[in-house]
Protein backbone atom coordinates (compact mmCIF):
# COMPACT_ATOMS: atom_id res chain seq x y z
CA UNK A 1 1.92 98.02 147.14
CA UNK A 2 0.49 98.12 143.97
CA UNK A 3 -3.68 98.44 144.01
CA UNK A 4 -5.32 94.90 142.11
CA UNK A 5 -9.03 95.01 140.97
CA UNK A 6 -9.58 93.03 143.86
CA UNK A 7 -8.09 95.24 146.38
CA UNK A 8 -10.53 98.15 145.43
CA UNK A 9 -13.19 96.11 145.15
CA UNK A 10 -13.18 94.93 148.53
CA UNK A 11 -12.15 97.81 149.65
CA UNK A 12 -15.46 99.32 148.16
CA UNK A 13 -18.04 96.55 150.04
CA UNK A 14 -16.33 97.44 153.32
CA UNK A 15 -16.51 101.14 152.71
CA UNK A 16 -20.34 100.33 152.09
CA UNK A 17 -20.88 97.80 154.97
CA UNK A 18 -19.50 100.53 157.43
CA UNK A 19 -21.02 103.51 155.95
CA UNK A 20 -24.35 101.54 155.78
CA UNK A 21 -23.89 100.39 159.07
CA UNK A 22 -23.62 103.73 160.90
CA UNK A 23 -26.34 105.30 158.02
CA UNK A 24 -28.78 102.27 159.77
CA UNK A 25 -27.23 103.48 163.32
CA UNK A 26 -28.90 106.93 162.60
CA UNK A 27 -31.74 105.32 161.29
CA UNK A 28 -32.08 103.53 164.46
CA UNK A 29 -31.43 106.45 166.88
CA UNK A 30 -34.67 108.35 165.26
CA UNK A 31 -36.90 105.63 164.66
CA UNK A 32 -36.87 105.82 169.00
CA UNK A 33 -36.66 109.70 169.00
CA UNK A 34 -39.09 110.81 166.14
CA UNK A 35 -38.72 114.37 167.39
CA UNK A 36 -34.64 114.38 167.23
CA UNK A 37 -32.91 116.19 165.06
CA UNK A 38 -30.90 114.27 162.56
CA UNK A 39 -27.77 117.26 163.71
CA UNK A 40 -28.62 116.04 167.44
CA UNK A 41 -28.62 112.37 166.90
CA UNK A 42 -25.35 112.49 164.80
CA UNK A 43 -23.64 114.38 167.99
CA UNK A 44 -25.09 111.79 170.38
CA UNK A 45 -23.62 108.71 168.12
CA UNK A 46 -20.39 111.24 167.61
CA UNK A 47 -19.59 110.40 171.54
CA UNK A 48 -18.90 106.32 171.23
CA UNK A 49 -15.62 104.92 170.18
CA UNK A 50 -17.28 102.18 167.76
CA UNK A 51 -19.09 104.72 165.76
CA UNK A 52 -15.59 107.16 165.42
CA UNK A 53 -13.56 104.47 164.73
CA UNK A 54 -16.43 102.64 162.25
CA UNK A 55 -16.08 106.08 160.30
CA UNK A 56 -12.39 105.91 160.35
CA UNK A 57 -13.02 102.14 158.42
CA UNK A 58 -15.71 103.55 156.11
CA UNK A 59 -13.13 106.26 154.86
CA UNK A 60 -9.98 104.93 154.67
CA UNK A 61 -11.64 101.83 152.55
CA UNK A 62 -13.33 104.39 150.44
CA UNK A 63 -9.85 106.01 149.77
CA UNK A 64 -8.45 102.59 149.01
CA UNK A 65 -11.07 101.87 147.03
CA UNK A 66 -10.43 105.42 145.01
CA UNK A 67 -7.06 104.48 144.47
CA UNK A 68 -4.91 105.45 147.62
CA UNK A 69 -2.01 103.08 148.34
CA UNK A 70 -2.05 103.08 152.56
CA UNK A 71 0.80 102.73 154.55
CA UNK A 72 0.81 99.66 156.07
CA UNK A 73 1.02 100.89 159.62
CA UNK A 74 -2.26 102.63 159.27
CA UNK A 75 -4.25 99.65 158.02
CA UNK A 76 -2.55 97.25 160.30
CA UNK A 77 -4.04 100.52 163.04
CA UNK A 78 -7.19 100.41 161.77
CA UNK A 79 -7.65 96.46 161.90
CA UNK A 80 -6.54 97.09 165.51
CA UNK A 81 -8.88 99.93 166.83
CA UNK A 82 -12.02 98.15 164.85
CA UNK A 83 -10.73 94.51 166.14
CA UNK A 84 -10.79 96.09 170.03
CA UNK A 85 -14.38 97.56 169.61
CA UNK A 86 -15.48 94.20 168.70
CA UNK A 87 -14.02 92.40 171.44
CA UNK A 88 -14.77 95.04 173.90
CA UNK A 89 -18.36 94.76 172.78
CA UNK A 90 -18.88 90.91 173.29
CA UNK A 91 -17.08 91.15 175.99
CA UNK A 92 -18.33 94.08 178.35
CA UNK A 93 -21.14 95.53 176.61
CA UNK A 94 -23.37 93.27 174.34
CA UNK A 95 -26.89 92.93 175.48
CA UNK A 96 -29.67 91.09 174.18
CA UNK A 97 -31.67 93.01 171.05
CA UNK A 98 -33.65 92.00 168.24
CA UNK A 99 -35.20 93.33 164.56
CA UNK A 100 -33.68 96.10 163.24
CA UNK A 101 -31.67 97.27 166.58
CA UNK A 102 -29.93 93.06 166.43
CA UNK A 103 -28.56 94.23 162.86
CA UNK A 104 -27.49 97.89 163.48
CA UNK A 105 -25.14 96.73 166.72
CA UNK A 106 -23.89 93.91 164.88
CA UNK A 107 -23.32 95.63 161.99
CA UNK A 108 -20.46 97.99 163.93
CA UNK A 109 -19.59 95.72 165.80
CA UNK A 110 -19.27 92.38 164.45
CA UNK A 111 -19.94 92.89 160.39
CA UNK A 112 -17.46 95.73 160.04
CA UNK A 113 -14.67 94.18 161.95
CA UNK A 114 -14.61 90.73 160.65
CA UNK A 115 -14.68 91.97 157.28
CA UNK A 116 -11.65 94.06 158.09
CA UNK A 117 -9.64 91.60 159.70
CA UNK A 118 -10.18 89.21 156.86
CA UNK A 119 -9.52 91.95 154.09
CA UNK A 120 -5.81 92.84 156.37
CA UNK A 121 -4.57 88.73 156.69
CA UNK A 122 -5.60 88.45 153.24
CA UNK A 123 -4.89 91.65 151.19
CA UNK A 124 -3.43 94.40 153.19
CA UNK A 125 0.58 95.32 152.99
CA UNK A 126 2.30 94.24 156.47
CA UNK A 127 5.87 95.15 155.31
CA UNK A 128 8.12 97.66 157.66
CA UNK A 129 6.06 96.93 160.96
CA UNK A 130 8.10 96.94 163.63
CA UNK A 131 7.19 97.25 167.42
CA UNK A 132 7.68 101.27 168.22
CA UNK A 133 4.19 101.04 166.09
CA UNK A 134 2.63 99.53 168.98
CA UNK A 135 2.96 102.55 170.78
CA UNK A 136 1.93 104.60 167.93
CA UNK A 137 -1.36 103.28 168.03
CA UNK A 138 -2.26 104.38 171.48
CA UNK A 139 -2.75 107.61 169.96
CA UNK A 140 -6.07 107.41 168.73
CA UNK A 141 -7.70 105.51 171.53
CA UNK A 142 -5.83 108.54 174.31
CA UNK A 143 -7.21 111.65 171.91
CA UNK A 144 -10.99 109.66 172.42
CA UNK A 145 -10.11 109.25 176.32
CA UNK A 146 -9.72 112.33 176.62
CA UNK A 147 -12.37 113.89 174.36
CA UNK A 148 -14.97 111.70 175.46
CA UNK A 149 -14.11 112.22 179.57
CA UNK A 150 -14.48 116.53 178.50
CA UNK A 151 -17.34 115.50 176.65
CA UNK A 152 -18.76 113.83 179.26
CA UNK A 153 -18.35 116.29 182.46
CA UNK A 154 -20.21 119.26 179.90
CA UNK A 155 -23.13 117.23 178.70
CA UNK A 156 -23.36 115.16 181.61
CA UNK A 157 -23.37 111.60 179.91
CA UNK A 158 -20.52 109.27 179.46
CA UNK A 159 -20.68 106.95 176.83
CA UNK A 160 -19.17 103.73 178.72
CA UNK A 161 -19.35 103.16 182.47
CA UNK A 162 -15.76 102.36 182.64
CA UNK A 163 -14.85 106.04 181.34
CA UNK A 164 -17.50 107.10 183.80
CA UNK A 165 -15.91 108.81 186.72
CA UNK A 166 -19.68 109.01 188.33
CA UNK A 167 -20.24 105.29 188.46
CA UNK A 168 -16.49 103.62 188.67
CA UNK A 169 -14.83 106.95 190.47
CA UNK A 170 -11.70 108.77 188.73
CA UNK A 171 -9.38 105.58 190.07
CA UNK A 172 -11.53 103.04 188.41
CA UNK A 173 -11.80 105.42 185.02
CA UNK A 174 -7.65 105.21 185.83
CA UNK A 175 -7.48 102.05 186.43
CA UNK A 176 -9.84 100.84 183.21
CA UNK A 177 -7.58 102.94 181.23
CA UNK A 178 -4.32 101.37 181.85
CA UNK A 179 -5.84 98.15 181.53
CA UNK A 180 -7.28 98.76 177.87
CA UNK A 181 -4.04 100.96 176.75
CA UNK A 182 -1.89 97.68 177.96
CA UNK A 183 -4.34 95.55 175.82
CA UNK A 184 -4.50 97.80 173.03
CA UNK A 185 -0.24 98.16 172.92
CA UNK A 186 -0.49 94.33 173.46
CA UNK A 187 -3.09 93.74 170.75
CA UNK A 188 -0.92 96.18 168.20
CA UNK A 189 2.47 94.07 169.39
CA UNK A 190 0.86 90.84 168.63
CA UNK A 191 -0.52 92.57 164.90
CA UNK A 192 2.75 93.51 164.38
CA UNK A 193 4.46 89.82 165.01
CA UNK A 194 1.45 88.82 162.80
CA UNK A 195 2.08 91.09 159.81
CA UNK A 196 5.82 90.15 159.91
CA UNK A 197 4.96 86.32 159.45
CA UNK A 198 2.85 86.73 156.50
CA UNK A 199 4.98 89.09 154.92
CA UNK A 200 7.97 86.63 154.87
CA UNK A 201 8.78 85.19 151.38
CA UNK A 202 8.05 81.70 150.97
CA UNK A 203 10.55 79.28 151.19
CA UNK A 204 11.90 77.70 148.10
CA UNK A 205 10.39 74.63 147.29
CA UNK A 206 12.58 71.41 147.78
CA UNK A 207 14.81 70.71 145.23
CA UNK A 208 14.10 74.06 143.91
CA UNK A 209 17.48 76.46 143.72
CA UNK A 210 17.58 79.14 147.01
CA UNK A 211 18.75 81.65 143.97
CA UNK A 212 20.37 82.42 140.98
CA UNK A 213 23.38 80.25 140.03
CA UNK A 214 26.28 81.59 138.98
CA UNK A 215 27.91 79.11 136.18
């Protein structure tokens, strides 16, 4: 896929909408905790999924934006981890805020992944996705599983209650897992069906020769 002007330059305003977003995440964290570290507040964001994944955007944009030609697989990946922290977020975890806090939680999770989404249906490549991707993709969200359940038992703090073995018990962290790896392999199925549409050629026009004509 050849790079346009266009595609780095979008590339570069998401790259800065979720760098900014997580700077103003940090910004947040020690605006509450004046006497926190900025080291210890980056390891307590370092522990959520939306701020990883929200640095995964911020660099891979960056790289586009630098000149990297991505796969199409990854993108379509990262439209799909970023998509499932937003919806995740609205629906488990929002809670009322305002000021500064209102704009820092909707910057990762609303700004960031409507941007992205728009930027993939519009921009990104979608060739040579097939379903076996699908199941690719649950890599990433099993790695945080289990990093953030390890995590969690040596620090003593989970970072969602349904990875929280204390408040849901191991068979509801069990059972919470298979439910978001089916939605996440169903999510990445339905990308792929997605990317295969809009990557068809258009048909000819009518009246308009299917190809060349031999004479």
């Amino acid at each position: 896929m050849p790079l346009t002007q266009t595609h780095r330059l979008t590339a570069l305003l998401i790259a800065v909408l979720a760098l900014g977003a997580l700077w103003l995440q940090v910004h947040v964290g020690l605006a509450r905790r004046p006497d926190r570290e900025i080291w210890e507040e980056l390891w307590r964001l370092g522990r959520y999924f939306t701020i990883l994944t929200n640095l995964m955007v911020g660099i891979t944009f960056a790289a586009i934006a630098g000149g990297h030609r991505p796969a199409s697989w990854w993108t379509t990946a990262v439209t799909l981890w970023i998509l499932i922290v937003a919806i995740v977020y609205h629906g488990l975890l929002a809670r009322p805020l305002e000021g500064i806090r209102w704009w820092s939680d909707m910057g990762v999770h609303t700004f960031v992944p409507i941007a992205v989404v728009l930027w993939w249906l519009t921009l990104a490549p979608k060739k040579g996705l097939v379903p076996r991707h699908a199941l690719w993709w649950l890599l990433w969200p099993l790695v945080y599983v289990g990093y953030a359940l390890i995590r969690g038992e040596v620090d003593g703090r989970h970072p969602y209650f349904f990875i929280d073995p204390h408040e849901v018990g191991w068979g509801g962290v069990g059972l919470w897992c298979v439910a978001l790896g089916v939605s996440f392999w169903l999510g990445g199925l339905g990308m792929v069906a997605l990317g295969r549409l809009l990557s068809r050629p258009s048909p000819p026009a009518d009246g308009a020769p299917d190809g060349p004509q031999v004479r």
